[in-house]
PDB file of N, CA and C in Angstrom:
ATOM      1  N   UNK A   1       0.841  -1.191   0.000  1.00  0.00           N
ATOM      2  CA  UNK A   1       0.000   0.000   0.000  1.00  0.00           C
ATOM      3  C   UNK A   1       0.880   1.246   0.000  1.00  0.00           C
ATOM      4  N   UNK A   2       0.462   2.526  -0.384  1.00  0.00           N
ATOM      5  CA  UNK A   2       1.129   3.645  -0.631  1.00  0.00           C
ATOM      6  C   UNK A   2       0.253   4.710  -0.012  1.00  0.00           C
ATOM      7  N   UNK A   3       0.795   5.562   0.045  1.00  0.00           N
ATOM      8  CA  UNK A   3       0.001   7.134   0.382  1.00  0.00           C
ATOM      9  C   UNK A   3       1.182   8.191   0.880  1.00  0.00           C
ATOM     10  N   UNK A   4       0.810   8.581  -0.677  1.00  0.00           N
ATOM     11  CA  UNK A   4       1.323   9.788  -0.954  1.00  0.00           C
ATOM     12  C   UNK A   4       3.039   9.808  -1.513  1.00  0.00           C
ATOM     13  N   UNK A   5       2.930   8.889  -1.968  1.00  0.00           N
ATOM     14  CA  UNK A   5       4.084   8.116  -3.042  1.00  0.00           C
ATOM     15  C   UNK A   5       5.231   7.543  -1.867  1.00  0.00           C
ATOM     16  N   UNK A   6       4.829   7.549  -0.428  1.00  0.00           N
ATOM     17  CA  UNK A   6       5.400   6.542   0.410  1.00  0.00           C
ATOM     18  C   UNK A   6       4.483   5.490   0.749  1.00  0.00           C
ATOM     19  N   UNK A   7       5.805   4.382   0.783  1.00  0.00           N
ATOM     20  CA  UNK A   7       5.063   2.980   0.940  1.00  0.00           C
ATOM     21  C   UNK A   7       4.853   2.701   2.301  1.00  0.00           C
ATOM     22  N   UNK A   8       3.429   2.217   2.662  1.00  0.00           N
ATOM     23  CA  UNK A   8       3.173   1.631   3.856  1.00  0.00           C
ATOM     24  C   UNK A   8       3.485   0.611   4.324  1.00  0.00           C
ATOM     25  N   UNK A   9       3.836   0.133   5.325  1.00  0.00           N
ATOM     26  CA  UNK A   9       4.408  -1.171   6.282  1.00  0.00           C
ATOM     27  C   UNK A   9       3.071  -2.056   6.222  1.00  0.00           C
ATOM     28  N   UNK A  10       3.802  -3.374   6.279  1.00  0.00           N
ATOM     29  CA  UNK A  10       2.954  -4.709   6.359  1.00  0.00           C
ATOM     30  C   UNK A  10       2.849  -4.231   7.767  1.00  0.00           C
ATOM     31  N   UNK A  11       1.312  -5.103   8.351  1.00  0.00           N
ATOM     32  CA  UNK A  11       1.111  -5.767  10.264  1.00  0.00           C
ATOM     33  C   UNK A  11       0.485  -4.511  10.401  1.00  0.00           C
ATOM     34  N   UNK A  12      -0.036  -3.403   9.406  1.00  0.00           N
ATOM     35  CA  UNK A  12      -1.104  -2.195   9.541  1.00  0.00           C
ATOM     36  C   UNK A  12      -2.511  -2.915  10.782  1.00  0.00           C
ATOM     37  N   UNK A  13      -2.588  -2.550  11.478  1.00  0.00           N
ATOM     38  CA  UNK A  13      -4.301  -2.729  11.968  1.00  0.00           C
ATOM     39  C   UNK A  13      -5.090  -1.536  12.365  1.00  0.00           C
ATOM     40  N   UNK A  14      -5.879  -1.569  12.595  1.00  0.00           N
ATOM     41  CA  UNK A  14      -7.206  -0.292  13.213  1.00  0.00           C
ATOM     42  C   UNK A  14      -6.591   0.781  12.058  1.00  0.00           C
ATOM     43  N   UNK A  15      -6.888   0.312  10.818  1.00  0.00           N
ATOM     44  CA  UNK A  15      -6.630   1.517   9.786  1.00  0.00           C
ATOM     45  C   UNK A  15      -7.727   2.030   9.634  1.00  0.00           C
ATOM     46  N   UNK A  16      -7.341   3.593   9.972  1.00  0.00           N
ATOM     47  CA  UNK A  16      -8.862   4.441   9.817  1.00  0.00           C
ATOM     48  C   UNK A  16      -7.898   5.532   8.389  1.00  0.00           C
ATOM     49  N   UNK A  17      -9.126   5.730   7.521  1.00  0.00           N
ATOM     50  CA  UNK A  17      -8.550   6.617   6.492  1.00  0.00           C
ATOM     51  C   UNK A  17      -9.259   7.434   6.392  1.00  0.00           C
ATOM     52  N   UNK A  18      -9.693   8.581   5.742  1.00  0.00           N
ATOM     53  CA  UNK A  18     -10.641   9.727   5.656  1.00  0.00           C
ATOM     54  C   UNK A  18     -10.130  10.498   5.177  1.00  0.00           C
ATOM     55  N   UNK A  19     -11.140  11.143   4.116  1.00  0.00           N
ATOM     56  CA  UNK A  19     -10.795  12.923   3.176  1.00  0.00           C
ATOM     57  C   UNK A  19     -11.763  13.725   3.697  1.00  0.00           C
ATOM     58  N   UNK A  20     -11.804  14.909   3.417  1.00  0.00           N
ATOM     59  CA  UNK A  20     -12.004  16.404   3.613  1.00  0.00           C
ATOM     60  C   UNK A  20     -11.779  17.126   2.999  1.00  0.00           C
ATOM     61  N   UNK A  21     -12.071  18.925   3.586  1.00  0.00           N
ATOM     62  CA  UNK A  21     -11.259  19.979   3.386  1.00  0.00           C
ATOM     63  C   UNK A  21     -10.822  20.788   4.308  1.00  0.00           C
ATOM     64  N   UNK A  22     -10.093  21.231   4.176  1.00  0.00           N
ATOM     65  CA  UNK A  22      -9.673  21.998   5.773  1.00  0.00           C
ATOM     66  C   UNK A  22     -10.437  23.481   5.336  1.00  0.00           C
ATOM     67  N   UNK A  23      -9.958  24.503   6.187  1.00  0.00           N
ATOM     68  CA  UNK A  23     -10.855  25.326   6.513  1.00  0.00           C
ATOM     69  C   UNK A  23     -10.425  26.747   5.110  1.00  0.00           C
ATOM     70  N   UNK A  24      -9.839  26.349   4.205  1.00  0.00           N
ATOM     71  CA  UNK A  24      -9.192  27.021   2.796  1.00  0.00           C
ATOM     72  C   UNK A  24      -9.855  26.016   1.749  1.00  0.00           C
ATOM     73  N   UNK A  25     -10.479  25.294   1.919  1.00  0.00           N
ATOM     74  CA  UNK A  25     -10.928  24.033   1.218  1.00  0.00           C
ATOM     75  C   UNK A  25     -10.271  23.905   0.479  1.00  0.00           C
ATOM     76  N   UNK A  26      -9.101  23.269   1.262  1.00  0.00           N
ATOM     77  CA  UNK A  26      -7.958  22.324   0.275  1.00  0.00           C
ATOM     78  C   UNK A  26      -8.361  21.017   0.282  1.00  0.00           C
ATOM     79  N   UNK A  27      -8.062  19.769  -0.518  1.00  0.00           N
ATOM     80  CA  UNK A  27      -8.249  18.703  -0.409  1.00  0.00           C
ATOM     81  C   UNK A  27      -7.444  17.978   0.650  1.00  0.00           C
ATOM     82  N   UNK A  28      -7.600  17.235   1.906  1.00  0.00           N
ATOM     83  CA  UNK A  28      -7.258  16.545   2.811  1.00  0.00           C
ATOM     84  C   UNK A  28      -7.453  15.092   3.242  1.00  0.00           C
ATOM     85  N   UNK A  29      -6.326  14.367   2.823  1.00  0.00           N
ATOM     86  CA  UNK A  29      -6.582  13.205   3.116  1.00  0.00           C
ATOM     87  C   UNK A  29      -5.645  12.643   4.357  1.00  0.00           C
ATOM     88  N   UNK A  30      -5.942  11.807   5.090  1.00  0.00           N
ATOM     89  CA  UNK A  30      -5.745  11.484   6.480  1.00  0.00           C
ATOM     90  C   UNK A  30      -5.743   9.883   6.692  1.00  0.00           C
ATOM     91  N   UNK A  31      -5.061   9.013   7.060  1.00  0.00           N
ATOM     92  CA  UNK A  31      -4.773   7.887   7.581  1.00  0.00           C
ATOM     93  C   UNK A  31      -3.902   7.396   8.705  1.00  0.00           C
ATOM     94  N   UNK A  32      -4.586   6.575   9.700  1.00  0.00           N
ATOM     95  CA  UNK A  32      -3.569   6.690  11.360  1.00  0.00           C
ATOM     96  C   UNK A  32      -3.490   5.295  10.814  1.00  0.00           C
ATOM     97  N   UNK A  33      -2.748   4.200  12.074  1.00  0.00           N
ATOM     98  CA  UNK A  33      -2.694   2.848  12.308  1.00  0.00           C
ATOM     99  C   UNK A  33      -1.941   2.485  13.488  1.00  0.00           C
ATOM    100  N   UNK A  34      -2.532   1.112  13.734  1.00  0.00           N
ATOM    101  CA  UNK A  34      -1.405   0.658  15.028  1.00  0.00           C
ATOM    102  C   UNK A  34      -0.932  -0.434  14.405  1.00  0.00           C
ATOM    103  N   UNK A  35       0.878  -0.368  14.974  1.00  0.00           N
ATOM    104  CA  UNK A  35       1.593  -1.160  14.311  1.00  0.00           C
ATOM    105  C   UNK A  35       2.518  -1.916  14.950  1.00  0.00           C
ATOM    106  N   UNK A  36       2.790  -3.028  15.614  1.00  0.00           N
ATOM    107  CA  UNK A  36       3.217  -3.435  16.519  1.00  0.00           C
ATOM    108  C   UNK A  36       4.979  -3.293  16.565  1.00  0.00           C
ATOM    109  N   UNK A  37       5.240  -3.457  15.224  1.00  0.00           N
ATOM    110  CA  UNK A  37       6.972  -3.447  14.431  1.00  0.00           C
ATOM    111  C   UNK A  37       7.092  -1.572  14.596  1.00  0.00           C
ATOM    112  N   UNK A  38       8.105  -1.351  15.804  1.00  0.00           N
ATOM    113  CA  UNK A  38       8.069  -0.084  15.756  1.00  0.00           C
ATOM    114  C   UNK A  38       9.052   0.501  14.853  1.00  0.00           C
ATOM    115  N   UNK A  39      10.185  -0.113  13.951  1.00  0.00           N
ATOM    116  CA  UNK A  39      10.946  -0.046  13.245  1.00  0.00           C
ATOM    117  C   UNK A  39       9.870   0.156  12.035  1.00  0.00           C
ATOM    118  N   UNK A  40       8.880  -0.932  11.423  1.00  0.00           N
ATOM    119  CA  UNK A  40       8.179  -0.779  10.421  1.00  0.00           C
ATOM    120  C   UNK A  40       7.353   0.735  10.529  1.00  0.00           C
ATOM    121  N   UNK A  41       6.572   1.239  11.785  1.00  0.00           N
ATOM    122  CA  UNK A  41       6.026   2.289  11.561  1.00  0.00           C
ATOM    123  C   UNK A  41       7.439   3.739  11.475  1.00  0.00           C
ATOM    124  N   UNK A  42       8.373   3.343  11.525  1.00  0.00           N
ATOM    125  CA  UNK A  42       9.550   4.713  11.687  1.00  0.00           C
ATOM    126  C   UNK A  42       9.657   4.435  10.143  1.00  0.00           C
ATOM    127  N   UNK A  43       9.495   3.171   9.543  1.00  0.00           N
ATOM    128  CA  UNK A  43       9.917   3.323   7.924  1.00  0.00           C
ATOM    129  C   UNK A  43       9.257   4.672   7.280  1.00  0.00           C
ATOM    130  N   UNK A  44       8.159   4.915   7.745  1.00  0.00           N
ATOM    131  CA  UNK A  44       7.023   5.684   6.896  1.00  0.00           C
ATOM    132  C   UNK A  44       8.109   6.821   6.473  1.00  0.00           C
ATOM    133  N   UNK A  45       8.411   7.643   7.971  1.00  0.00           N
ATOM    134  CA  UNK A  45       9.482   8.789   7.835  1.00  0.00           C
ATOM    135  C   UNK A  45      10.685   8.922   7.524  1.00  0.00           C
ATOM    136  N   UNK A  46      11.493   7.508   7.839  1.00  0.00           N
ATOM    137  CA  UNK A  46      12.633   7.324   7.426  1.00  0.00           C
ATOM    138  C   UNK A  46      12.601   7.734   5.511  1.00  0.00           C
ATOM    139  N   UNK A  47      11.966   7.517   5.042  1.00  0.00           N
ATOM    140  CA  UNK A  47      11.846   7.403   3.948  1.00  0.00           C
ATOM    141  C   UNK A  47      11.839   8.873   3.039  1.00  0.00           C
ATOM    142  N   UNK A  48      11.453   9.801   3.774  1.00  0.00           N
ATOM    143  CA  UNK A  48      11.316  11.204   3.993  1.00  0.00           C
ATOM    144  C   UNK A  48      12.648  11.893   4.048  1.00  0.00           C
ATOM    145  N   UNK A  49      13.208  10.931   4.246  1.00  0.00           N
ATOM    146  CA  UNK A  49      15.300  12.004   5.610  1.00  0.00           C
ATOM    147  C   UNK A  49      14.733  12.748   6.411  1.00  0.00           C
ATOM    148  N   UNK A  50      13.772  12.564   6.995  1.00  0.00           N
ATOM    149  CA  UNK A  50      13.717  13.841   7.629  1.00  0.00           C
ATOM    150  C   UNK A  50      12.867  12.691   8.990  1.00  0.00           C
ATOM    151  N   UNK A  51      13.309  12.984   9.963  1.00  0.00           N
ATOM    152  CA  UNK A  51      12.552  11.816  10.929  1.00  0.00           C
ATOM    153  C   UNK A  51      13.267  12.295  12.206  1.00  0.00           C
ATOM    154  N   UNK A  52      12.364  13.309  13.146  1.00  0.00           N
ATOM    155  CA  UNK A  52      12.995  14.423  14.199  1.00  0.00           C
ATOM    156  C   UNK A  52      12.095  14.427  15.256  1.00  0.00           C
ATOM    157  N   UNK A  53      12.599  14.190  16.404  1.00  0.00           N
ATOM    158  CA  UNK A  53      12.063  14.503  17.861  1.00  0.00           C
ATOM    159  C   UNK A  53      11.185  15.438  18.235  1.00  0.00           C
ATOM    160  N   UNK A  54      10.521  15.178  18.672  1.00  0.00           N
ATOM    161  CA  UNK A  54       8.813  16.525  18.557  1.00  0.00           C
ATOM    162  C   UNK A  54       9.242  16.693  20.053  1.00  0.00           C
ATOM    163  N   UNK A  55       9.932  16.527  20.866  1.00  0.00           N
ATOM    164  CA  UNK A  55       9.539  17.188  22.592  1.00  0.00           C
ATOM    165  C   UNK A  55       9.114  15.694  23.300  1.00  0.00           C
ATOM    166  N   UNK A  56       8.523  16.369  24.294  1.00  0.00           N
ATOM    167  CA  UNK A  56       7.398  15.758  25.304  1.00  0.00           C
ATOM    168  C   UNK A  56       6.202  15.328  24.372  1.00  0.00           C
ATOM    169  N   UNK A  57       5.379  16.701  23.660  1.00  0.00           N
ATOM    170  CA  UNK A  57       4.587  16.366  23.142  1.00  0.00           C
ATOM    171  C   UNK A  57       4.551  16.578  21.757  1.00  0.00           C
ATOM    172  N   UNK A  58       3.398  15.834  21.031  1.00  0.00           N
ATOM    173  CA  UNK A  58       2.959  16.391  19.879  1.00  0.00           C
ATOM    174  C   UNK A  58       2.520  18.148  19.836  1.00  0.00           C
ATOM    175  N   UNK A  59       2.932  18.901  19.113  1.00  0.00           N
ATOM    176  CA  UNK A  59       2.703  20.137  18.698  1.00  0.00           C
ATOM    177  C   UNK A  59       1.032  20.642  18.178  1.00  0.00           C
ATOM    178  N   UNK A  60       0.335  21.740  19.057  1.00  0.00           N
ATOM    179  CA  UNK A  60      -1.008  21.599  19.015  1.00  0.00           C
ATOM    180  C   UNK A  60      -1.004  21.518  17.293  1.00  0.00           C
ATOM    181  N   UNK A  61      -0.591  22.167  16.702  1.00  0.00           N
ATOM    182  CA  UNK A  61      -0.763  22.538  15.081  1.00  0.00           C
ATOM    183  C   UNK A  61      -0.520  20.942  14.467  1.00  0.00           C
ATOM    184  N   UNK A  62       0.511  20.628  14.556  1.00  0.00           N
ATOM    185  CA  UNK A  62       0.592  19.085  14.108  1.00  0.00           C
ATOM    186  C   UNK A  62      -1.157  17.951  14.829  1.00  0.00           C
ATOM    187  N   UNK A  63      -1.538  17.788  16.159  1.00  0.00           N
ATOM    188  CA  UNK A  63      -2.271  17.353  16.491  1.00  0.00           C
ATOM    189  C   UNK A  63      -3.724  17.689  15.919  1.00  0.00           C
ATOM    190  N   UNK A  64      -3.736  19.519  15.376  1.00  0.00           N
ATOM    191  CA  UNK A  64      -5.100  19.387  14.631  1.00  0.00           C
ATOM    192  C   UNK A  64      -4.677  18.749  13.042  1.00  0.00           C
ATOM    193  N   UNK A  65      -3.932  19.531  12.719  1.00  0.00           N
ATOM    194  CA  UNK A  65      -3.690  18.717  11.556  1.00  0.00           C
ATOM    195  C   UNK A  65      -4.163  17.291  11.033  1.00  0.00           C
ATOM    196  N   UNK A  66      -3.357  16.997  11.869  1.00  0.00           N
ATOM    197  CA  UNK A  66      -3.318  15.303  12.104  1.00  0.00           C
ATOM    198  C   UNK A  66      -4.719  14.438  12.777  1.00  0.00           C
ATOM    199  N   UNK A  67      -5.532  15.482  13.155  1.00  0.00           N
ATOM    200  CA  UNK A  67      -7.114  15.042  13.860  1.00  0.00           C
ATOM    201  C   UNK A  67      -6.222  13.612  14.926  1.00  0.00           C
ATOM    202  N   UNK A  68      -5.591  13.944  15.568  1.00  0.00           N
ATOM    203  CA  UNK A  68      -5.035  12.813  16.808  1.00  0.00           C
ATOM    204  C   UNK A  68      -5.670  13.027  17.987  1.00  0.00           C
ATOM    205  N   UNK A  69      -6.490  11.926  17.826  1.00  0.00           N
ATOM    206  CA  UNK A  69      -7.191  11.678  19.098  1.00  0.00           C
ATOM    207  C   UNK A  69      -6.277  12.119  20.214  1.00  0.00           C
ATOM    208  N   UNK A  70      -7.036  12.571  21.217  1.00  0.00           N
ATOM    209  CA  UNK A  70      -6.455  13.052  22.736  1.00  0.00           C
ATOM    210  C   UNK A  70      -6.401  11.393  23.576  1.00  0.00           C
ATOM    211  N   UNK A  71      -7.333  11.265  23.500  1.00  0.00           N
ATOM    212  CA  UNK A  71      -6.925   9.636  23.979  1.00  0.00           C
ATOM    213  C   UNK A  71      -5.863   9.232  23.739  1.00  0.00           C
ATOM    214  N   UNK A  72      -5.629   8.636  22.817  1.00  0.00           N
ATOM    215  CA  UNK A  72      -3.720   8.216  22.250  1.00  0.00           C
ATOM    216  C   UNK A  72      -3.099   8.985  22.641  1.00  0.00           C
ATOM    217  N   UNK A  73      -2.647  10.098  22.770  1.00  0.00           N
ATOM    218  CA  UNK A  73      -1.757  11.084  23.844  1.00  0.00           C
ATOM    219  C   UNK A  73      -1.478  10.388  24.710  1.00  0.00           C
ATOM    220  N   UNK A  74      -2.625   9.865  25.443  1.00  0.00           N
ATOM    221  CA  UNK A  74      -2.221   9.692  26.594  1.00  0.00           C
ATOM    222  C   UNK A  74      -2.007   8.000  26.426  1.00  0.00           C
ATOM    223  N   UNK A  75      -2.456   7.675  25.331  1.00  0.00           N
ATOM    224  CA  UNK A  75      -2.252   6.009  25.824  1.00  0.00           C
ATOM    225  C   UNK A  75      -0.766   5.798  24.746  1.00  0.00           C
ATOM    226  N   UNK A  76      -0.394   6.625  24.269  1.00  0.00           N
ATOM    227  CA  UNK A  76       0.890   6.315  23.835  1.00  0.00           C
ATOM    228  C   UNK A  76       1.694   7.509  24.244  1.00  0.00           C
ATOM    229  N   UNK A  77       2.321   7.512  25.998  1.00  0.00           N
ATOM    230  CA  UNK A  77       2.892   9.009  26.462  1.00  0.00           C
ATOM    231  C   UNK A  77       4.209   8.899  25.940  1.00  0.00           C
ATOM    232  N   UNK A  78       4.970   7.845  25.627  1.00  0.00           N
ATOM    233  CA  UNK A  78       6.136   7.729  25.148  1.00  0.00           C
ATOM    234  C   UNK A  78       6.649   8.954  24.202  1.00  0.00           C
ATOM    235  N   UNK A  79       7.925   9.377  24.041  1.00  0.00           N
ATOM    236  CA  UNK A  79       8.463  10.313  23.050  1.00  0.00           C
ATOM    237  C   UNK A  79       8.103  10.445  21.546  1.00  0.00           C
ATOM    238  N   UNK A  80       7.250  11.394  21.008  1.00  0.00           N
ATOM    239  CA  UNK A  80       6.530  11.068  19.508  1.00  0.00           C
ATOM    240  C   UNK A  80       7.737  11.730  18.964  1.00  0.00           C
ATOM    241  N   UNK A  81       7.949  11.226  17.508  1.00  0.00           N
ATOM    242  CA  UNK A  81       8.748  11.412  16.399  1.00  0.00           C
ATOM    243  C   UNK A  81       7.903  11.832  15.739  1.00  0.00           C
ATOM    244  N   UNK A  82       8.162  12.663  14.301  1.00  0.00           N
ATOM    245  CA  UNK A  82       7.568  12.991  13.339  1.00  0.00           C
ATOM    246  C   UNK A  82       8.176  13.747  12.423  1.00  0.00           C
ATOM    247  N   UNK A  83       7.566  13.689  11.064  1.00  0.00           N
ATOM    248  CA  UNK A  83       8.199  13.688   9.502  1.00  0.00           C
ATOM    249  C   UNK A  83       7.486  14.950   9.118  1.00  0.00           C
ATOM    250  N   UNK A  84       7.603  15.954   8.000  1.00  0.00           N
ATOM    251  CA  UNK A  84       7.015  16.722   7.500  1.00  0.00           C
ATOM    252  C   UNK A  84       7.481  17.364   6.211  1.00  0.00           C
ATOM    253  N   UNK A  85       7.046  16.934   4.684  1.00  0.00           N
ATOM    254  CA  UNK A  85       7.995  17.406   4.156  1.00  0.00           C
ATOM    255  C   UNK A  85       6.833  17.717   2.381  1.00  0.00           C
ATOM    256  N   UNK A  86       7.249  18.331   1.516  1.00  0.00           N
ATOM    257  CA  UNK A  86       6.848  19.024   0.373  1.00  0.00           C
ATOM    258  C   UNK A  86       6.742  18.008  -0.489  1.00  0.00           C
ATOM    259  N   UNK A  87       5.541  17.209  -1.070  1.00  0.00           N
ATOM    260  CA  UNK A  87       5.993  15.979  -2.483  1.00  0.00           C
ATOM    261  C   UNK A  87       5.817  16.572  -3.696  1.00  0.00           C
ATOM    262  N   UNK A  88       5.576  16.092  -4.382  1.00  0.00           N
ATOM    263  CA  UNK A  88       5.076  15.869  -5.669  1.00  0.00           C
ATOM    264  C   UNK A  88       5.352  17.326  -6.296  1.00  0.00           C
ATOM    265  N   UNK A  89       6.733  18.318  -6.579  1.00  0.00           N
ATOM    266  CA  UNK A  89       6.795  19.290  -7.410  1.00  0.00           C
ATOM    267  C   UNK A  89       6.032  20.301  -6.199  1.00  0.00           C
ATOM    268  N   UNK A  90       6.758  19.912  -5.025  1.00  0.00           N
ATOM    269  CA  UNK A  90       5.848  20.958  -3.643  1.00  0.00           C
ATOM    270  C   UNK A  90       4.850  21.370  -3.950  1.00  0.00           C
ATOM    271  N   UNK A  91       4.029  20.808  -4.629  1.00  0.00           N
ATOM    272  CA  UNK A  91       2.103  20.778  -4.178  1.00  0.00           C
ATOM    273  C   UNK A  91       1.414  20.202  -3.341  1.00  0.00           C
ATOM    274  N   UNK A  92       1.943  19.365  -2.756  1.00  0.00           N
ATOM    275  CA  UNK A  92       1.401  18.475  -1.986  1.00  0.00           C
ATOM    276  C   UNK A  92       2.453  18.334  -0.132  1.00  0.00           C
ATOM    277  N   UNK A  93       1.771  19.103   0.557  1.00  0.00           N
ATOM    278  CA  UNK A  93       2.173  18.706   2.254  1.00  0.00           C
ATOM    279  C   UNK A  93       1.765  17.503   2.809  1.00  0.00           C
ATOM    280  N   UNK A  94       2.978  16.185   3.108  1.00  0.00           N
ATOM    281  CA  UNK A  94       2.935  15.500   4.352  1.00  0.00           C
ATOM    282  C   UNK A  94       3.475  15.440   5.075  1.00  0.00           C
ATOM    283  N   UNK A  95       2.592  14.902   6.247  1.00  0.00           N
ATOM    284  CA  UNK A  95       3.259  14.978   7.242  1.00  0.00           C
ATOM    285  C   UNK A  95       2.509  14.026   8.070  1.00  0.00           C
ATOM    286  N   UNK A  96       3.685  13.637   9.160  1.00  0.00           N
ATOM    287  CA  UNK A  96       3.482  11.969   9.714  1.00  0.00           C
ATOM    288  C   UNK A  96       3.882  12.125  11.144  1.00  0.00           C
ATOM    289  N   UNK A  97       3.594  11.280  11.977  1.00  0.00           N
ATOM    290  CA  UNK A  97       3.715  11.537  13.712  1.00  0.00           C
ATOM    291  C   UNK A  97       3.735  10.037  13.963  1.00  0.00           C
ATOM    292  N   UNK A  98       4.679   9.591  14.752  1.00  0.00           N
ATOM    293  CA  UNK A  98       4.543   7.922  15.689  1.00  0.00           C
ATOM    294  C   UNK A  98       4.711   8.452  16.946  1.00  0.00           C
ATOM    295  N   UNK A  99       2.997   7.836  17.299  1.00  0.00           N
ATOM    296  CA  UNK A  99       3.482   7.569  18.814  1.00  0.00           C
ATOM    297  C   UNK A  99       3.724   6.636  19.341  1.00  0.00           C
ATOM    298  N   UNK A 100       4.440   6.531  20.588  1.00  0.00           N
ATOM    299  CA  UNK A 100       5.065   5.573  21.217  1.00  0.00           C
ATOM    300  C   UNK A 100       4.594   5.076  22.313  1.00  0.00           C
ATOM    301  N   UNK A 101       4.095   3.790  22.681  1.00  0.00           N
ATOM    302  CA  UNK A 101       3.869   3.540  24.664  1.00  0.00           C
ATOM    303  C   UNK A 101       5.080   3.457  25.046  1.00  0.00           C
ATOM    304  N   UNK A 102       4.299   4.165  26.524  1.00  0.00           N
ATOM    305  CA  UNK A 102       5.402   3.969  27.670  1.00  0.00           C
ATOM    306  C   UNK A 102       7.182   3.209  27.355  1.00  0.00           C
ATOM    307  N   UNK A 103       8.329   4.386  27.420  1.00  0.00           N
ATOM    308  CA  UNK A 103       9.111   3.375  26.771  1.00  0.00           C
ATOM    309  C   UNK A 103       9.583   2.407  28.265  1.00  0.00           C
ATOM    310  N   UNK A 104       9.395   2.424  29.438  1.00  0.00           N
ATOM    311  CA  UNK A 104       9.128   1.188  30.226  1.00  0.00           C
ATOM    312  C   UNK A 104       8.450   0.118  29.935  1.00  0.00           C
ATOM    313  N   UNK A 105       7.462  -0.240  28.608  1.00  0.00           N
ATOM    314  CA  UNK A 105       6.582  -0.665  28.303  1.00  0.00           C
ATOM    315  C   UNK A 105       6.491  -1.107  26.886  1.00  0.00           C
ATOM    316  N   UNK A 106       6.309  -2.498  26.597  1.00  0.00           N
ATOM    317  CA  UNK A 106       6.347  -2.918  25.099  1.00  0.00           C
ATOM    318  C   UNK A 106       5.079  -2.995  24.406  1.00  0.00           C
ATOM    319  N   UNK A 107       4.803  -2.557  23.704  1.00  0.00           N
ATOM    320  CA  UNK A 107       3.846  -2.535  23.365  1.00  0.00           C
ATOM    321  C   UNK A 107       3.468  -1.511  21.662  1.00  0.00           C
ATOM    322  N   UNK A 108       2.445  -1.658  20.788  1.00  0.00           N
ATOM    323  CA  UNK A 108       2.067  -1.194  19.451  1.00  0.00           C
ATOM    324  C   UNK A 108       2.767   0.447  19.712  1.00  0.00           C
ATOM    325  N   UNK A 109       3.342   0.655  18.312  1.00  0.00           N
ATOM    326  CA  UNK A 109       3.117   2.600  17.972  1.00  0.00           C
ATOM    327  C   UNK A 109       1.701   2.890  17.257  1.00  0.00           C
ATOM    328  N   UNK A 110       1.554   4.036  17.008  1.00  0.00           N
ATOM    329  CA  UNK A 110       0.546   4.112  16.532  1.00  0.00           C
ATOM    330  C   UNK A 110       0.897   5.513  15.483  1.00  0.00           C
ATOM    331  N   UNK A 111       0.606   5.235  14.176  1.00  0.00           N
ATOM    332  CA  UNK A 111       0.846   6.104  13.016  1.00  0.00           C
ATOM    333  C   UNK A 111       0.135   7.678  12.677  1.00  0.00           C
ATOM    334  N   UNK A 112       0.064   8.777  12.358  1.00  0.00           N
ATOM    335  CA  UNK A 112      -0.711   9.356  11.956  1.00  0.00           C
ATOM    336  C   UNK A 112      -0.368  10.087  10.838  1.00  0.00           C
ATOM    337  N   UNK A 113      -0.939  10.129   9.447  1.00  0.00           N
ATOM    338  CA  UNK A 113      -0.518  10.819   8.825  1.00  0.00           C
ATOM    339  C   UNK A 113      -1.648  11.725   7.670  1.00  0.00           C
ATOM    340  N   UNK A 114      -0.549  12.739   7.113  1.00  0.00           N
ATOM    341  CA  UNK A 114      -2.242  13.835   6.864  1.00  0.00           C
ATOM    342  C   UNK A 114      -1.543  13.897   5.566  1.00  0.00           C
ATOM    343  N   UNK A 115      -2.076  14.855   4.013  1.00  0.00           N
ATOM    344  CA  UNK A 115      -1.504  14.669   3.141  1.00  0.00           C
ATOM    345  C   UNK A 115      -2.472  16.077   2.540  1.00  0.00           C
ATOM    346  N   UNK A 116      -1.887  16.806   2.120  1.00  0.00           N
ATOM    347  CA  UNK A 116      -3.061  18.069   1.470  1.00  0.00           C
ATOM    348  C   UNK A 116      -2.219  18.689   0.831  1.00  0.00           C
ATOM    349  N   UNK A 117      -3.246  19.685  -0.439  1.00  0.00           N
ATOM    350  CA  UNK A 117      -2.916  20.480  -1.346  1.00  0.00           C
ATOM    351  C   UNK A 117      -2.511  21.563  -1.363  1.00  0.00           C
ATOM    352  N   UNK A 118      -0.761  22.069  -1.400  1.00  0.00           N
ATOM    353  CA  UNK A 118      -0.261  23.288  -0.854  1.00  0.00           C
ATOM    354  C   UNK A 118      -1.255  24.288  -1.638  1.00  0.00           C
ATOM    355  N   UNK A 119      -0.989  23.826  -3.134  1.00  0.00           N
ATOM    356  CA  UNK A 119      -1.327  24.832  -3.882  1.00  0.00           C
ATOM    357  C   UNK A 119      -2.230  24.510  -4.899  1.00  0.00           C
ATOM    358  N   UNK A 120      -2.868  25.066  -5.878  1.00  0.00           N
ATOM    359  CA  UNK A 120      -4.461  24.592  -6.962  1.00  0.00           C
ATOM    360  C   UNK A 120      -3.495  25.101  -8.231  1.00  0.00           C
TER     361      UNK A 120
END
């Protein structure tokens, strides 16, 4: 599977996908997942070069973006990573977030990623 000319990891589950428009009515498309291979969900960004430490938390602007449940915040408090970068002849913004459980704690990441139209 692909989105947004990066390839998605095998062992995907609870794939939720969804389009829109944001509030410029650009076209917005959106897909999260939980992925147990936390190496497989870092592929998404690795793939990008660009794959950088967000803090403590996810960034409010990235979290609306990204429509990330507040729940997962908290059920994955671990250190989130995340990707953000220009495709297709920079018309097109993605951008991607893994969160992590507890790193005392083994357990699924969970993916989020958003994909929209810089420009018409």
């Amino acid at each position: 599977a692909e989105f947004s000319d990066l390839s998605l990891p095998e062992g995907m589950r609870e794939v939720g996908v969804d389009s829109g428009f944001d509030d410029y009515g650009r076209v917005v498309y959106w897909i999260s997942f939980v992925i147990d291979d936390h190496e497989a969900a870092e592929s998404v960004c690795e793939q990008t070069g660009s794959f950088n430490p967000l803090g403590d938390r996810v960034p409010e602007r990235k979290q609306e973006r990204l429509r990330i449940d507040p729940a997962d915040l908290e059920r994955y408090p671990g250190p989130p990573r995340g990707c953000e970068l220009l495709v297709g002849d920079f018309s097109t913004e993605l951008m991607a977030v893994v969160l992590y459980p507890d790193p005392s704690e083994e357990g699924p990441a969970k993916v989020y990623m958003s994909e929209y139209e810089v420009s018409r």
